[in-house]
Protein backbone atom coordinates (compact mmCIF):
# COMPACT_ATOMS: atom_id res chain seq x y z
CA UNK A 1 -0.68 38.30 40.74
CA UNK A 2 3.21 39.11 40.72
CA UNK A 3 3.78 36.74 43.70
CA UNK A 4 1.76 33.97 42.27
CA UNK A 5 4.00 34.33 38.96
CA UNK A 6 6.94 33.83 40.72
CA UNK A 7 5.56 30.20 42.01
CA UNK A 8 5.30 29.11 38.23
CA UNK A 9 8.46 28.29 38.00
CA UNK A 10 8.83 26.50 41.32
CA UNK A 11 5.34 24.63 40.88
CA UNK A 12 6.70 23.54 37.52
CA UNK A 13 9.87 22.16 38.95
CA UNK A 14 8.64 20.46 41.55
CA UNK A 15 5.63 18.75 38.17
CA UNK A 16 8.94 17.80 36.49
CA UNK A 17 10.80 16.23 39.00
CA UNK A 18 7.73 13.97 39.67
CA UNK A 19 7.20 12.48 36.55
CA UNK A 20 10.66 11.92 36.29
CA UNK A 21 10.85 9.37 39.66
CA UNK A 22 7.93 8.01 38.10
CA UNK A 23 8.82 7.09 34.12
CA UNK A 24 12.13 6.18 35.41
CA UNK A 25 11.10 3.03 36.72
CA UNK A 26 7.24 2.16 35.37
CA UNK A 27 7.75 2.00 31.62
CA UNK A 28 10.10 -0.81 31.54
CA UNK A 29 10.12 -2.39 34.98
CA UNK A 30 8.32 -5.82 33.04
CA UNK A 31 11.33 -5.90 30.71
CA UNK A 32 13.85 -5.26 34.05
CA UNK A 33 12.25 -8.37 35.48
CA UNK A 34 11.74 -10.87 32.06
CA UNK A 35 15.62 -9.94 31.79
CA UNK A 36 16.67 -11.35 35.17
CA UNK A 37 15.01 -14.09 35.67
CA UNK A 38 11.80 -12.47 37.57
CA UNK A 39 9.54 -12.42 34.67
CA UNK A 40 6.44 -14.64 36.61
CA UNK A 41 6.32 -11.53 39.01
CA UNK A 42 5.12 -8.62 36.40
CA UNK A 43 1.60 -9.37 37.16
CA UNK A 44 1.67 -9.50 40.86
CA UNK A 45 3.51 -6.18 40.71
CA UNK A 46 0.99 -4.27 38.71
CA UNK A 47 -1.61 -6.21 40.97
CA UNK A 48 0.36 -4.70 44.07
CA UNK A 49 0.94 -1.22 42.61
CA UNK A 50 -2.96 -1.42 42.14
CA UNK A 51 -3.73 -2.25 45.87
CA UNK A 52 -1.29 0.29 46.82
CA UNK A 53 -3.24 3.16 44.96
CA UNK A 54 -6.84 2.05 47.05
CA UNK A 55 -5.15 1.42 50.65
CA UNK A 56 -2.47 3.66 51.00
CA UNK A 57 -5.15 6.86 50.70
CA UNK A 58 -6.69 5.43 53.79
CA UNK A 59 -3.95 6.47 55.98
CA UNK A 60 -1.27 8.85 54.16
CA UNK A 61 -3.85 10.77 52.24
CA UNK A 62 -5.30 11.38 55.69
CA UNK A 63 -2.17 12.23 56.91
CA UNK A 64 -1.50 15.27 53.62
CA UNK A 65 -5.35 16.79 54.05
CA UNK A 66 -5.99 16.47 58.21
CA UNK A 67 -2.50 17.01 59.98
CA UNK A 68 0.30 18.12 58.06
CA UNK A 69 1.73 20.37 55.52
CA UNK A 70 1.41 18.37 51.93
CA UNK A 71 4.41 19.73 50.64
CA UNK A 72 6.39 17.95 53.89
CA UNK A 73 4.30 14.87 53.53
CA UNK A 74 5.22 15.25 49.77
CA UNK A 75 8.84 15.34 50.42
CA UNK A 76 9.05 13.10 52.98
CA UNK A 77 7.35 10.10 51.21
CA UNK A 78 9.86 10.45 48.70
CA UNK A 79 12.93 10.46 50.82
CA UNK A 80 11.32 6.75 52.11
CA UNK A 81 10.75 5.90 48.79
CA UNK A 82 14.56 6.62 48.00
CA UNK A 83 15.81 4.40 50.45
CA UNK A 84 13.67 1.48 49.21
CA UNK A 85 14.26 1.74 45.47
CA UNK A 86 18.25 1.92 46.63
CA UNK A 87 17.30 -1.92 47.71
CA UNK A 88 15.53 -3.10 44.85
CA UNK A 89 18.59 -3.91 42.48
CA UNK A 90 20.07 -6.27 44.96
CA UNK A 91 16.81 -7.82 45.22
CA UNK A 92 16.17 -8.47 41.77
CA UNK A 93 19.81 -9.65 41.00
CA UNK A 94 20.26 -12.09 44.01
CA UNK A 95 16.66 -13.70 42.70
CA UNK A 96 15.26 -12.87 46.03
CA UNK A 97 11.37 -12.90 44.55
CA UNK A 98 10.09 -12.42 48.33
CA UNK A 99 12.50 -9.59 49.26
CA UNK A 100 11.50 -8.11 45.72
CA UNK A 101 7.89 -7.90 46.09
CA UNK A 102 7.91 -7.29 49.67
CA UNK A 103 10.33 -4.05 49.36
CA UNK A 104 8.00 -2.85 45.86
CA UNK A 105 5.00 -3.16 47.53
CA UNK A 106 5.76 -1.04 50.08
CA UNK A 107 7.53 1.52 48.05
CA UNK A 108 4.59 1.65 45.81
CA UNK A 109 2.38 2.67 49.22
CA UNK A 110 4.86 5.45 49.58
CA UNK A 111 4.39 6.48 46.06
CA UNK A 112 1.25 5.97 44.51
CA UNK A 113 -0.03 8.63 46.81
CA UNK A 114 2.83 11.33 45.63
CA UNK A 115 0.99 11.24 42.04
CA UNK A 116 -1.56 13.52 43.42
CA UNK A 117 -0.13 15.58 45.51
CA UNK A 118 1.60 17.61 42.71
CA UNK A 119 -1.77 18.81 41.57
CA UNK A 120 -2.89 19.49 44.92
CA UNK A 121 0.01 21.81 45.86
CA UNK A 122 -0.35 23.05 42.51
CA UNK A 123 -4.28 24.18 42.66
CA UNK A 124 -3.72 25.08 46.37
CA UNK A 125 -1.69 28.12 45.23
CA UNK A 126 -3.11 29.22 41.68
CA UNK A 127 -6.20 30.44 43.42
CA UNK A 128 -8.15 31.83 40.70
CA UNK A 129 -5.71 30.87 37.56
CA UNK A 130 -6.90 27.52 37.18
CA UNK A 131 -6.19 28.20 33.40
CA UNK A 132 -2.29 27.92 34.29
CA UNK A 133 -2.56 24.63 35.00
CA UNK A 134 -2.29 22.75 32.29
CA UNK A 135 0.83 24.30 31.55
CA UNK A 136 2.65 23.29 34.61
CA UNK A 137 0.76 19.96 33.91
CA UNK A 138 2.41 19.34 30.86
CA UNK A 139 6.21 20.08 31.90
CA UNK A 140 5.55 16.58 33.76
CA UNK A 141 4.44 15.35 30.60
CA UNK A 142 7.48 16.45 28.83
CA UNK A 143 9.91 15.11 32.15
CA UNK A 144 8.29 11.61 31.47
CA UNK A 145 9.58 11.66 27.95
CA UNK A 146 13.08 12.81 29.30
CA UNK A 147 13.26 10.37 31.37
CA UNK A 148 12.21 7.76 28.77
CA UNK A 149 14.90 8.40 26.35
CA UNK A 150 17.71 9.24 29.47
CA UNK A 151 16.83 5.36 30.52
CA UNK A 152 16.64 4.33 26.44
CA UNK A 153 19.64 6.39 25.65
CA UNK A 154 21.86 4.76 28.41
CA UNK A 155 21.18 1.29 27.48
CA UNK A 156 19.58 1.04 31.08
CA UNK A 157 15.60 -0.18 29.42
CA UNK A 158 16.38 -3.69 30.71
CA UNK A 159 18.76 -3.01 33.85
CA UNK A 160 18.22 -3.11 37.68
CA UNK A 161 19.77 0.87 37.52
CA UNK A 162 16.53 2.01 36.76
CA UNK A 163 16.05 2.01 40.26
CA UNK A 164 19.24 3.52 41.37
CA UNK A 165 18.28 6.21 38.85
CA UNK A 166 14.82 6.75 40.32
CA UNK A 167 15.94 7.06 43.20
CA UNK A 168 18.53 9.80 43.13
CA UNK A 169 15.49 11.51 41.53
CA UNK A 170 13.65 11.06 44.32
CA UNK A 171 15.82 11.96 46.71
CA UNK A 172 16.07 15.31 44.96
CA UNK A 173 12.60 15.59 44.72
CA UNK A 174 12.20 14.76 48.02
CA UNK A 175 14.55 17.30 49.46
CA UNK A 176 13.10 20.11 47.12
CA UNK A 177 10.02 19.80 48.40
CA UNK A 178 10.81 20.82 51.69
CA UNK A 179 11.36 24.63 49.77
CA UNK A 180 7.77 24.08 48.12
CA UNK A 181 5.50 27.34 49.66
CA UNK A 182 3.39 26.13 52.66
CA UNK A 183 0.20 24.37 52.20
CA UNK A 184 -1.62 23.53 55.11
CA UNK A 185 -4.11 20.95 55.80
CA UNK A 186 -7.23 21.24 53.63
CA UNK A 187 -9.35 19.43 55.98
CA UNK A 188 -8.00 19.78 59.29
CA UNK A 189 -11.51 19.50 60.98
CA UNK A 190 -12.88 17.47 58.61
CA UNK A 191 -14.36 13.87 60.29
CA UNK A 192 -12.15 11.08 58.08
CA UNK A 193 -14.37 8.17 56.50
CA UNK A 194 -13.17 5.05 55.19
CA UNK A 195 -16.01 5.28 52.19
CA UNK A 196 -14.31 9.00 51.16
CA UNK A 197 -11.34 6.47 50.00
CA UNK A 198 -13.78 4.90 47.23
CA UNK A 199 -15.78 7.68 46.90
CA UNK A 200 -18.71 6.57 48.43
CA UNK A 201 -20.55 9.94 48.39
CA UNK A 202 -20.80 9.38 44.61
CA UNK A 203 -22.58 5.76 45.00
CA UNK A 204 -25.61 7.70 43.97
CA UNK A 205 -24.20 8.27 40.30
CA UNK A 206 -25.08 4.48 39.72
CA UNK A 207 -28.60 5.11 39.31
CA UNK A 208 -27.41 6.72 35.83
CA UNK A 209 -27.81 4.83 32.96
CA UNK A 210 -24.52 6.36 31.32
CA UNK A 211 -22.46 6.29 34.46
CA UNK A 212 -23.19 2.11 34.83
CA UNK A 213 -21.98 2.04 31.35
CA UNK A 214 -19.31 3.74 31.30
CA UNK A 215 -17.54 1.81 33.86
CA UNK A 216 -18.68 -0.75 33.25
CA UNK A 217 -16.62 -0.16 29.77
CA UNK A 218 -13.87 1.50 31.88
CA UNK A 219 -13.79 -2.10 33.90
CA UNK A 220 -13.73 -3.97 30.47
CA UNK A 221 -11.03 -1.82 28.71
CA UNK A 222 -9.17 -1.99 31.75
CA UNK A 223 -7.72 -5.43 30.72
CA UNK A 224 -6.04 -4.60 27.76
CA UNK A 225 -4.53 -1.19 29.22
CA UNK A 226 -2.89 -4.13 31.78
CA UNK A 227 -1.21 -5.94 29.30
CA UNK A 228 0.42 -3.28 27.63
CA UNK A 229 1.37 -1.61 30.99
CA UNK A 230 2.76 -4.85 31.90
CA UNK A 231 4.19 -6.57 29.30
CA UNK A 232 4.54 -3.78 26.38
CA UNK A 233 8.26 -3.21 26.95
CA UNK A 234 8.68 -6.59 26.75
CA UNK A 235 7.31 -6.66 23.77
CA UNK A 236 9.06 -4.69 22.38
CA UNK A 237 12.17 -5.87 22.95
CA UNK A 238 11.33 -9.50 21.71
CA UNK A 239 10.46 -6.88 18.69
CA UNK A 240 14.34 -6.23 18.26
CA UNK A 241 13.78 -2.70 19.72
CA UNK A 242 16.69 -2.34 21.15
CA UNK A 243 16.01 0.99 23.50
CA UNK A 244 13.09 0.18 24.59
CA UNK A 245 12.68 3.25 27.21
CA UNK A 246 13.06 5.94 24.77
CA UNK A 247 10.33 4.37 21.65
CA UNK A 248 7.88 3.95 24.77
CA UNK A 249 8.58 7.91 25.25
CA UNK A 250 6.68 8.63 22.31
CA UNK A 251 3.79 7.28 23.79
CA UNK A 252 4.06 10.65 25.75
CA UNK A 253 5.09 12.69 23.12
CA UNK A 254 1.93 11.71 21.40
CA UNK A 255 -0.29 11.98 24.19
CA UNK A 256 0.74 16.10 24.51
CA UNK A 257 -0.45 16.07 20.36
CA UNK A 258 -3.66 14.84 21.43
CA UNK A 259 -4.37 16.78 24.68
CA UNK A 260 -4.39 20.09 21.99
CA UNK A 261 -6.72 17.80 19.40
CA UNK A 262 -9.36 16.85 22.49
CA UNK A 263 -10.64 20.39 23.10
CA UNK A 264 -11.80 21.00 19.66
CA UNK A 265 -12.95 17.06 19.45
CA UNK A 266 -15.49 17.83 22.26
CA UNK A 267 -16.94 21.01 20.42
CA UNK A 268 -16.87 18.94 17.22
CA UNK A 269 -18.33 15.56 18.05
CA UNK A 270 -19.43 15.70 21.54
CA UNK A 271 -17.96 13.60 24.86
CA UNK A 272 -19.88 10.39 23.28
CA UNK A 273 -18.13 10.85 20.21
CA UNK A 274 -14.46 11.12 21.72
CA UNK A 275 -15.38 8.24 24.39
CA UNK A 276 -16.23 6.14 21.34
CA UNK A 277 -12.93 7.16 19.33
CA UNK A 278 -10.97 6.26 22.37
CA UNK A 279 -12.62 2.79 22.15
CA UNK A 280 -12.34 2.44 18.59
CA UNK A 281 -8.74 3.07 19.09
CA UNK A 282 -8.27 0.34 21.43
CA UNK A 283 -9.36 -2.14 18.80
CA UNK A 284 -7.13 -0.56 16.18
CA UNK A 285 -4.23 -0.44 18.65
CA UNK A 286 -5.10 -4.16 19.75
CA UNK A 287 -5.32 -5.31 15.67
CA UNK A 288 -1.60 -3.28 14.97
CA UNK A 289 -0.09 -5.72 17.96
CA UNK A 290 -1.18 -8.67 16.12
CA UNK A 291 -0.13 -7.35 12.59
CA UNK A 292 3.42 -7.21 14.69
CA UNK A 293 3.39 -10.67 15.24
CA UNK A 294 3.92 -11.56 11.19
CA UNK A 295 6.85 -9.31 11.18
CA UNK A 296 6.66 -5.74 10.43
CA UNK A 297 8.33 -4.29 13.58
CA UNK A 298 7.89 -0.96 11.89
CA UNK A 299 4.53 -0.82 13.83
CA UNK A 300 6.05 -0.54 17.35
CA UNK A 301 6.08 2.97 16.85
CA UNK A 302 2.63 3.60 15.69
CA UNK A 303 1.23 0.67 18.32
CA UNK A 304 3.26 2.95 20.84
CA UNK A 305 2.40 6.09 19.86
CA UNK A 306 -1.35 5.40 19.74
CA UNK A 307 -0.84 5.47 23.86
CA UNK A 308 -2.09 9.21 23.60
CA UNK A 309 -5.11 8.66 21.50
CA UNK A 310 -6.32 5.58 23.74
CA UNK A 311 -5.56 7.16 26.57
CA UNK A 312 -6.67 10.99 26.30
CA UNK A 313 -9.78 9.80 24.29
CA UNK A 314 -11.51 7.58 26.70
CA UNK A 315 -9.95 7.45 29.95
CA UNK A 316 -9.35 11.33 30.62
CA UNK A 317 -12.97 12.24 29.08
CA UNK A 318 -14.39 9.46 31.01
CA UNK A 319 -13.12 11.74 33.91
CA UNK A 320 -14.03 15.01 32.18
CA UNK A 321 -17.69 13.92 31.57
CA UNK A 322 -17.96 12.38 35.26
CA UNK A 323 -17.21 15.70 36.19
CA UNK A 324 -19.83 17.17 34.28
CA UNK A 325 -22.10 14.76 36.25
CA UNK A 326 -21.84 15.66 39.53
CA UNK A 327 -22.56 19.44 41.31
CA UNK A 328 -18.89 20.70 43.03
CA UNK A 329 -19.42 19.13 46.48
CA UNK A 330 -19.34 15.85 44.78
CA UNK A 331 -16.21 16.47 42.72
CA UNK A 332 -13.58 14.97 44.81
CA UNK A 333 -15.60 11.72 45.58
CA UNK A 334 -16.32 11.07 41.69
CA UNK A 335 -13.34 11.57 40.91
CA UNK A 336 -12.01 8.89 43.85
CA UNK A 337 -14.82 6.37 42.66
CA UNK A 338 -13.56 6.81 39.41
CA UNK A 339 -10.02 6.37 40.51
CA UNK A 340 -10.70 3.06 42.42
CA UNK A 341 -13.27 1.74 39.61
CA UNK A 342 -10.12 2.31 36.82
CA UNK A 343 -6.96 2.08 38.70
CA UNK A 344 -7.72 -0.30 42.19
CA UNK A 345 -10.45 -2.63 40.76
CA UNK A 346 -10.01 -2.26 36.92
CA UNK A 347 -6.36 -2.78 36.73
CA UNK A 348 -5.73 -4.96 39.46
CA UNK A 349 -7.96 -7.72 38.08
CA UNK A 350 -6.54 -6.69 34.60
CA UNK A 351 -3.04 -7.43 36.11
CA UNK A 352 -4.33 -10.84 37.37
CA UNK A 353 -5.48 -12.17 34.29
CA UNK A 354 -2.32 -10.44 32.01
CA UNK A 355 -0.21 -12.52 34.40
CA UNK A 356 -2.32 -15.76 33.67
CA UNK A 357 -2.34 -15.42 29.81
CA UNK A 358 1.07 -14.42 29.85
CA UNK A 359 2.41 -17.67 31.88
CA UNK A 360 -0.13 -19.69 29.82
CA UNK A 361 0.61 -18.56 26.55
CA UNK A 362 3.90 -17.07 26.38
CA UNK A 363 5.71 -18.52 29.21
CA UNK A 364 8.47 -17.48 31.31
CA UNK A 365 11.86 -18.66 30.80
CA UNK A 366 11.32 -19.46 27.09
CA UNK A 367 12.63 -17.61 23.95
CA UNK A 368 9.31 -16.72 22.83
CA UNK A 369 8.83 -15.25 19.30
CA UNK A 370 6.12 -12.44 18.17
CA UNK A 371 3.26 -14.82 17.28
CA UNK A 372 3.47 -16.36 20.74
CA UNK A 373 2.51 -13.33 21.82
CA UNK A 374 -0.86 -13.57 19.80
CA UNK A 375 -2.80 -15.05 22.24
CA UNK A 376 -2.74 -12.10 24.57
CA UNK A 377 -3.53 -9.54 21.97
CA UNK A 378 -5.86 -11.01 20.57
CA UNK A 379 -8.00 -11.78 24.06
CA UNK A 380 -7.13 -7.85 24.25
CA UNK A 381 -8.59 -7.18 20.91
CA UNK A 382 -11.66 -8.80 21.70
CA UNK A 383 -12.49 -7.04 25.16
CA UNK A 384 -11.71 -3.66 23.24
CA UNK A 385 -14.12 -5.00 20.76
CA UNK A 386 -16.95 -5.90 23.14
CA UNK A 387 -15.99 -2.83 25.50
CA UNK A 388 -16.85 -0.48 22.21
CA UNK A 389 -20.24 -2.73 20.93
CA UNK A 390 -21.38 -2.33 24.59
CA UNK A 391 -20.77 1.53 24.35
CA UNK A 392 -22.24 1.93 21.12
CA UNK A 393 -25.23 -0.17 21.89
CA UNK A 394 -25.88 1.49 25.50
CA UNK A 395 -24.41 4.78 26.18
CA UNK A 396 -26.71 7.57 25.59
CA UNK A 397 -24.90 11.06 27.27
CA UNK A 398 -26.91 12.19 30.07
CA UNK A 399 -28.08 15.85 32.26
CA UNK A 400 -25.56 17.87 33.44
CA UNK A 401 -25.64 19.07 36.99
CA UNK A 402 -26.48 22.23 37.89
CA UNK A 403 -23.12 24.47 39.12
CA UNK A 404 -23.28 27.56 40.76
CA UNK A 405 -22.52 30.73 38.19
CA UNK A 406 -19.03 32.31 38.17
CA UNK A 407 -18.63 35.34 40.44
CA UNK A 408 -18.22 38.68 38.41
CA UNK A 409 -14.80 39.70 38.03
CA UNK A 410 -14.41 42.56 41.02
CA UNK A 411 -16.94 40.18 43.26
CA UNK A 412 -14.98 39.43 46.38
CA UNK A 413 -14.17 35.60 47.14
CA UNK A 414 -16.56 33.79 49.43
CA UNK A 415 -14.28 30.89 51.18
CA UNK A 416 -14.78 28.65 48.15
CA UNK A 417 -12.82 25.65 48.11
CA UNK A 418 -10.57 24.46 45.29
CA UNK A 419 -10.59 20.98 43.91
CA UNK A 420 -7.62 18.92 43.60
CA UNK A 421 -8.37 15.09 42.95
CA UNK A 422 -5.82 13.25 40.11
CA UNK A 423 -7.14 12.23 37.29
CA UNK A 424 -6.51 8.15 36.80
CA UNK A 425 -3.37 7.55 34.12
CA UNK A 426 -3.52 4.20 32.17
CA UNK A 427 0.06 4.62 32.16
């Protein structure tokens, strides 16, 4: 117990250090690019972030679980990452779209698989104190915030630095982790499949009734969480905000608030009842954006710090309940499905068609005002509308699945494995 302790502080460190490499750069990278000239490419590089997150599993996640240590994987595919992100302002200030989107894409296949990792090195050395986690979870919670106002603070919202910033962080991170206790391969015998990647062993939760729905709402929601990923800093600035990093910050802030209000929410109104709050707080959120268009700017901060509500409500119960769903030999491959449903499939198209309505109806090099901004939240407003009819309408809550009892407390261990999939961020 004494020697597991001691790693708190070191797990939590190495929690903070991630989150602040990654809300250094994804908050505001749409306003970086509108600024200088790049603003037709903010689609294609949440559409490219979101291909990154489904192939680059395929061969470093292999890599982390089959062959080496994760925390040297971990460090290592930060120390990459470092060296690309050093490139990126030269990219984006000589115009160089090409160079831009060639040099993201693959830094985004270096990082997208780092957001797990954390949490894997993290369970891999709790053991039994699984309660502990959410408490190293949230120091990352709190770094994103830092980082938000650092970036707002600095006048940097709108500035190639960002990446310069990130990347010192990273190449901190990445040299830290090379301290991180060992963890050795999880599945060093283990056969690799392609279908693990997708969670293909969890195909058979589509014969549920309130699994189809539910993604098929996560799919439809998906859309609007795009736009505001995309183009919400933006936004904002066209809003007059001036530090855009640091109001986007609260987003966080809120989203810790929440996390403490969701326990007691489940006990109170049941997983159907949050999932349909998230919803309904999608349409709310979606309505406020409008409102902004006829001038209160006021609402940036509640619009903003509704990001906790919409996203603790719906997307992280979606993965609670799908956890529910499943016995614990299935947990890792629901949770992947669930990642490439939301994050690979949902947001990639979401990214595809944000681009579209934002070159159609806002346009890029223009001085767009608020209301020409309307056309986008209102097509958002009306998928969060028909996303929360079809949930209403269809979504009954289903069995759970039968999981083995607890050991008693003195009962020695018996080899049981200890789950570690991320949960997907609509971040």
């Amino acid at each position: 117990m004494q020697r597991i302790a001691h790693l708190y502080p070191r797990l939590g460190l190495m929690m903070m250090l991630e989150f602040l490499v990654f809300g250094s750069w994804y908050p505001t990278i749409g306003l970086v690019l509108s600024k200088n000239g790049l603003g037709d490419l903010i689609g294609l590089v949440f559409v490219f972030s979101s291909v990154a997150a489904v192939v680059s599993p395929m061969f470093i996640g292999a890599l982390a679980d089959r062959f080496f240590p994760a925390q040297k994987v971990f460090g290592a595919l930060h120390l990459a990452g470092a060296g690309l992100l050093f490139c990126l302002p030269h990219a984006v200030r000589s115009g160089n779209e090409n160079l831009f989107l060639s040099l993201l894409f693959v830094f985004t296949l270096f990082f997208q698989p780092t957001q797990a990792m954390p949490n894997n090195i993290t369970f891999a050395h709790l053991g039994d104190r699984h309660d502990v986690f959410p408490y190293i979870r949230a120091l990352g919670t709190g770094s994103w915030i830092v980082s938000g106002l650092v970036i707002g603070q600095a006048g940097l919202s709108a500035s190639p630095v960002i990446f310069y910033v990130t990347a010192g962080w990273s190449v901190l991170l990445g040299l830290y982790a090379f301290t991180l206790p060992a963890t050795p391969p999880q599945q060093r015998n283990v056969r690799f499949k392609l279908g693990d990647v997708i969670g293909s062993g969890a195909f058979t939760l589509f014969r549920r009734r309130d699994f189809r729905v539910l993604m098929g709402c996560m799919l439809l929601i998906s859309l609007p969480i795009s736009i505001y990923n995309a183009y919400g800093s933006t936004y904002l600035s066209v809003a007059g905000i001036s530090d855009v990093a640091s109001v986007m910050s609260l987003g966080q802030a809120c989203e810790l608030l929440f996390v403490l209000v969701l326990p007691v929410m489940l006990r109170t109104i049941g997983y159907r009842g949050v999932l349909i709050t998230g919803l309904a707080c999608w349409v709310v959120r979606c309505g406020l954006f409008l409102a902004m268009g006829e001038g209160p700017h006021w609402l940036a901060f509640v619009v903003v710090g509704m990001h906790g509500a919409c996203n603790d409500f719906f997307m992280i119960t979606a993965c609670m309940y799908v956890d529910r769903m499943v016995s614990p030999s299935l947990t890792a491959q629901a949770q992947a499905l669930v990642f490439f449903m939301s994050i690979g499939v949902g947001q990639g198209l979401g990214s595809l068609i944000a681009g579209f309505l934002y070159d159609q109806a806002v346009g890029v090099g223009s001085a767009p005002s608020l209301s020409d901004w309307n056309t986008l939240w209102a097509v958002a407003g009306a998928v969060s509308v028909l996303a929360f009819a079809v949930f209403a309408a269809l979504f009954r809550e289903g069995g759970l699945a039968a999981r083995p009892q607890a050991p008693a407390p003195d009962a020695p261990e018996t080899g049981a494995e200890t789950g570690s999939e991320a949960l997907p961020s609509a971040r």
